[in-house]
C-alpha atoms as a PDB file:
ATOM      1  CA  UNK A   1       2.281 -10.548  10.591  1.00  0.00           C
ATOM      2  CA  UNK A   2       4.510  -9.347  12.996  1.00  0.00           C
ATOM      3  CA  UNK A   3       6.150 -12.001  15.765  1.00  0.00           C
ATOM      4  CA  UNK A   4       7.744 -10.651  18.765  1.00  0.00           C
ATOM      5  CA  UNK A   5      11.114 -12.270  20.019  1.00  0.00           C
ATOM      6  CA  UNK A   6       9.803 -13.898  23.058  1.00  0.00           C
ATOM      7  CA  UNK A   7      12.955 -15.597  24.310  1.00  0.00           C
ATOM      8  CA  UNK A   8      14.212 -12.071  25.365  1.00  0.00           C
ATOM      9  CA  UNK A   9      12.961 -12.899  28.864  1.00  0.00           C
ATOM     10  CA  UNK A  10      11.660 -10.344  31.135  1.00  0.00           C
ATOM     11  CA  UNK A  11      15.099  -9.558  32.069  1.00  0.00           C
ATOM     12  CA  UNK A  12      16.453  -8.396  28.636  1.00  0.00           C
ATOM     13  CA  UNK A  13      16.920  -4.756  28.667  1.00  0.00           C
ATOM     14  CA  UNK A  14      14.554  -4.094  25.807  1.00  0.00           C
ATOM     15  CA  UNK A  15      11.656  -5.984  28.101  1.00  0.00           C
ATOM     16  CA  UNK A  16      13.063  -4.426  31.602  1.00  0.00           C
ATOM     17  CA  UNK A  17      12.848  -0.619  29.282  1.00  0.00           C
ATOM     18  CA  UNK A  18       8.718  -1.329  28.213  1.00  0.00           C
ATOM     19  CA  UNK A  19       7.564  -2.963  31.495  1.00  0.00           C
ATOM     20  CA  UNK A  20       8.941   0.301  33.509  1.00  0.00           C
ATOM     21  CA  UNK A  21       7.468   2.535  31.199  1.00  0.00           C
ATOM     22  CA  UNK A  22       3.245   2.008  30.535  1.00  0.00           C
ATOM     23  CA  UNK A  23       3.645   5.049  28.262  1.00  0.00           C
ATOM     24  CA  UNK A  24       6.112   3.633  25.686  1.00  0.00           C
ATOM     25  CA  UNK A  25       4.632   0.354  25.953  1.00  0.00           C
ATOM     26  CA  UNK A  26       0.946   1.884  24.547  1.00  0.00           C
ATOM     27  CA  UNK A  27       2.690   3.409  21.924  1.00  0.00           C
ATOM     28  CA  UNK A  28       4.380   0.743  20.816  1.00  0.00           C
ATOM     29  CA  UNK A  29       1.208  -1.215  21.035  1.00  0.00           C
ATOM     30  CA  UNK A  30      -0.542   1.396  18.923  1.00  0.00           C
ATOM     31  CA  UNK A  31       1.918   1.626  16.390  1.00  0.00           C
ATOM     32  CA  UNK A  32       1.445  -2.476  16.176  1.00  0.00           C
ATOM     33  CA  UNK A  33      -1.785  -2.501  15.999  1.00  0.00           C
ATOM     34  CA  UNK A  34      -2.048   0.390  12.906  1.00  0.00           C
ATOM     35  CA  UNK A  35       0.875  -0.975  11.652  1.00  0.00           C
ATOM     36  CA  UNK A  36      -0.763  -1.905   7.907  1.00  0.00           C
ATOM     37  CA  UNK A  37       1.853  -4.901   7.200  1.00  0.00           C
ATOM     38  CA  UNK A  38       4.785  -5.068   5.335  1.00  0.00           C
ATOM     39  CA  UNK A  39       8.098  -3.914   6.026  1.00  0.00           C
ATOM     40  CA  UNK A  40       8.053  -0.223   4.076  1.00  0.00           C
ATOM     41  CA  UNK A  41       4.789   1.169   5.562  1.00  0.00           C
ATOM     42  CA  UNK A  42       3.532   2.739   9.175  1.00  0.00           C
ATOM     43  CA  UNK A  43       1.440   4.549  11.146  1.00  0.00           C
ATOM     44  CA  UNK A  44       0.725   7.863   9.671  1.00  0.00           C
ATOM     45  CA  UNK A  45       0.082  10.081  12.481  1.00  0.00           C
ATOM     46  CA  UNK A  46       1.047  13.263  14.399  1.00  0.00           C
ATOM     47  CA  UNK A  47       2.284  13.867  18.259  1.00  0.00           C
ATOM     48  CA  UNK A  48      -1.212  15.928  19.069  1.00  0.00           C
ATOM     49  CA  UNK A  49      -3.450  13.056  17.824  1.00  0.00           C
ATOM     50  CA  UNK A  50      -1.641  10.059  19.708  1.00  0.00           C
ATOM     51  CA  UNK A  51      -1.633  12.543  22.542  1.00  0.00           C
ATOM     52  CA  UNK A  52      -5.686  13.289  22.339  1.00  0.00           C
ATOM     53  CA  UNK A  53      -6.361   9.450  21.191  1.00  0.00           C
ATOM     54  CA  UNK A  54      -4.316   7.993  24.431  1.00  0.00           C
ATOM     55  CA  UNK A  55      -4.651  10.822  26.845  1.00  0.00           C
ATOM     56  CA  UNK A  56      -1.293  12.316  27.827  1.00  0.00           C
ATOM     57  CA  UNK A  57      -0.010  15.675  26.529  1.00  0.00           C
ATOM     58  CA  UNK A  58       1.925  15.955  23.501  1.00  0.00           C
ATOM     59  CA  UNK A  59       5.177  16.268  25.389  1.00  0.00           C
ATOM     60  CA  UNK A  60       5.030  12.950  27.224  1.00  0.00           C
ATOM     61  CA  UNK A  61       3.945  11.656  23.805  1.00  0.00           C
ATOM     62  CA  UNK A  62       7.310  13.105  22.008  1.00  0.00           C
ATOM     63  CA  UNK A  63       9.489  12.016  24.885  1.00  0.00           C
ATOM     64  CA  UNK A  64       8.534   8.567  24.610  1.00  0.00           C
ATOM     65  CA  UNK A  65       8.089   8.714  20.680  1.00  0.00           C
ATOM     66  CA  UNK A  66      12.029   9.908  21.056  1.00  0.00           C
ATOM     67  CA  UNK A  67      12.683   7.055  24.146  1.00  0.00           C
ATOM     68  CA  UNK A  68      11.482   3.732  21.662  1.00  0.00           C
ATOM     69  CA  UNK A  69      13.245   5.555  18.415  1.00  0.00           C
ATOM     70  CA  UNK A  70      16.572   5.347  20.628  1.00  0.00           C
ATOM     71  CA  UNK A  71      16.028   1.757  21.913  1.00  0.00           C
ATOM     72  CA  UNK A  72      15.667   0.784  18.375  1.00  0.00           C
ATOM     73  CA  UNK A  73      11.989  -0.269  18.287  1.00  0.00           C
ATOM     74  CA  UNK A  74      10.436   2.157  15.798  1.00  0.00           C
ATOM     75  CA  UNK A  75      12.068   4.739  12.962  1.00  0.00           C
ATOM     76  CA  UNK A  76      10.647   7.487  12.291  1.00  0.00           C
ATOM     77  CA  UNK A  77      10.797  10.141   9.632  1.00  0.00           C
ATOM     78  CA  UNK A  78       8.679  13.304   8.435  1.00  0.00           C
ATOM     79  CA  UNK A  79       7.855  13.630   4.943  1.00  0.00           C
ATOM     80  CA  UNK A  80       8.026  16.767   3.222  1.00  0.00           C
ATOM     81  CA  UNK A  81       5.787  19.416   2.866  1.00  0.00           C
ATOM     82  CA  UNK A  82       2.607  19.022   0.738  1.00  0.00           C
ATOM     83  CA  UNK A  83       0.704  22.178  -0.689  1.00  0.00           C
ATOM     84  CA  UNK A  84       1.678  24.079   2.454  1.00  0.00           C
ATOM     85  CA  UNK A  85       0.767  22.170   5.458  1.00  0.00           C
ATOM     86  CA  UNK A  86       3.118  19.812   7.108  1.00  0.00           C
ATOM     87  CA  UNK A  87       2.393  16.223   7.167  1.00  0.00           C
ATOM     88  CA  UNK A  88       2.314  13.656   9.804  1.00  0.00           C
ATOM     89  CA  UNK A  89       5.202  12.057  10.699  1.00  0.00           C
ATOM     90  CA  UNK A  90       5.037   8.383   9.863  1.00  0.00           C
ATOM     91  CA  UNK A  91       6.420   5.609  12.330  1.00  0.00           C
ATOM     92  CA  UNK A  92       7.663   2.254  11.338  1.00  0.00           C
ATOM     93  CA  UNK A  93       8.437  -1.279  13.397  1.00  0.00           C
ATOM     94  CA  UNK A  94      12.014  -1.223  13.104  1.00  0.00           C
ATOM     95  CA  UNK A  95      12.162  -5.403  12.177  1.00  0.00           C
ATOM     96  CA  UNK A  96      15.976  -5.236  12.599  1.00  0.00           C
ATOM     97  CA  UNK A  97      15.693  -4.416  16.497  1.00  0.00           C
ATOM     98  CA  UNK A  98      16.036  -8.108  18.594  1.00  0.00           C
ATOM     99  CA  UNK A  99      12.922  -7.261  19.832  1.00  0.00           C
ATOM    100  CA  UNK A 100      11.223  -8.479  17.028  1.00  0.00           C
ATOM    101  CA  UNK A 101      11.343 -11.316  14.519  1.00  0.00           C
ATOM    102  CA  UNK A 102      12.148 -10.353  11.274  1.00  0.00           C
ATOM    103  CA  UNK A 103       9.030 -11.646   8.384  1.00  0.00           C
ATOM    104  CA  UNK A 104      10.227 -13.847   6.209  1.00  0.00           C
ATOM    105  CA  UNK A 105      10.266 -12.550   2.390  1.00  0.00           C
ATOM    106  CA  UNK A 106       7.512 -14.215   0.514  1.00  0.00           C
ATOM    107  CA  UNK A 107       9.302 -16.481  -2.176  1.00  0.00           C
ATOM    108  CA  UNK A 108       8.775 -16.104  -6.053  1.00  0.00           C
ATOM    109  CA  UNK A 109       8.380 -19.554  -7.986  1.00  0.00           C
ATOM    110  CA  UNK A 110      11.314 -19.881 -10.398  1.00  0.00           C
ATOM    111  CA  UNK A 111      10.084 -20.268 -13.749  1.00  0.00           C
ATOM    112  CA  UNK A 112      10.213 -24.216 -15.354  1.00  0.00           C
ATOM    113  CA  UNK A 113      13.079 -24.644 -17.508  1.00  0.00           C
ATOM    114  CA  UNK A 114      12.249 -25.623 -20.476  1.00  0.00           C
ATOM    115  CA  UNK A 115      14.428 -28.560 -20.918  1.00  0.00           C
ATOM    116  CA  UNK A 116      12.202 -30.588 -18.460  1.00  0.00           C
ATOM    117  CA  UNK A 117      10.268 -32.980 -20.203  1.00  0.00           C
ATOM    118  CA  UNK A 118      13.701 -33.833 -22.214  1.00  0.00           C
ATOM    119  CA  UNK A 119      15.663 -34.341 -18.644  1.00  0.00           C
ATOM    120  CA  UNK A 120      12.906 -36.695 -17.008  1.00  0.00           C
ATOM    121  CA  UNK A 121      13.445 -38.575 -20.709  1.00  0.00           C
ATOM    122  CA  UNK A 122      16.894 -38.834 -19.949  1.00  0.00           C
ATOM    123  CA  UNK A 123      16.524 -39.483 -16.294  1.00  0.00           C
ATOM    124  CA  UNK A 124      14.327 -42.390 -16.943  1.00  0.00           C
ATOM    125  CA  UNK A 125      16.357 -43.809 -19.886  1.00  0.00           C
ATOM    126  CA  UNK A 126      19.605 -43.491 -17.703  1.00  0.00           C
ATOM    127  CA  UNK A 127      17.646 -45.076 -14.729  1.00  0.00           C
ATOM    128  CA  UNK A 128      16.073 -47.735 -16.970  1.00  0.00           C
ATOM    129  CA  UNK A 129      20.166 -48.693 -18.303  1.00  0.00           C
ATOM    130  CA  UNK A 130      21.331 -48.928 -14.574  1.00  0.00           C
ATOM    131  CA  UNK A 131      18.649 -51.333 -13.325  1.00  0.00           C
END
């Protein structure tokens, strides 16, 4: 789940920098909404099919692609070649920008020690001595 920061107002500069620019604001709304979860993966996808699937050029697509990478709301990086072709680039929520709200890590149960049956024992005899 991703939670945007909310008490940024509508006079942060991060809010004032999406609400003046309807371009960057759908792609950062695509890239949440194909964003699969977690922290480590993104949108797989390259300039000329954002540009075809929201209707500007590919230019206005890079420019703004470039504009939200240097206001900190998405990274960005281009995997290697594969067989040949060039693949996508992929673009990631960047959780550490104060636009967003980080996800909190999902805990791991520590394992029972095994000395618990033999602490409650000595809880309760210790407990029993006192009162």
């Amino acid at each position: 789940m991703i939670k945007i920061n909310n008490l940024l107002t509508v006079d942060h500069d991060l809010s004032k920098f999406l609400l003046g620019d309807p371009v960057s604001s759908t792609l950062l709304w695509y890239f949440l909404l194909d964003h699969p979860g977690g922290e480590d993966n993104g949108s797989a996808v390259s300039v000329k099919e954002l540009a075809d699937k929201l209707k500007f050029t590919p230019r206005v697509i890079q420019k703004r692609i470039d504009y939200l990478e240097d206001n900190g709301f998405i990274l960005s990086f281009t995997p290697e070649f594969y067989g040949g072709q060039r693949l996508p680039s992929i673009y990631q929520i960047n959780f550490e920008s104060e636009f967003f709200i980080k996800p909190p890590k999902k805990s791991v149960p520590k394992e029972e020690s095994p000395d618990v049956d033999t602490m409650i024992t000595r809880f309760t005899e210790i407990n029993l001595a006192i009162h």
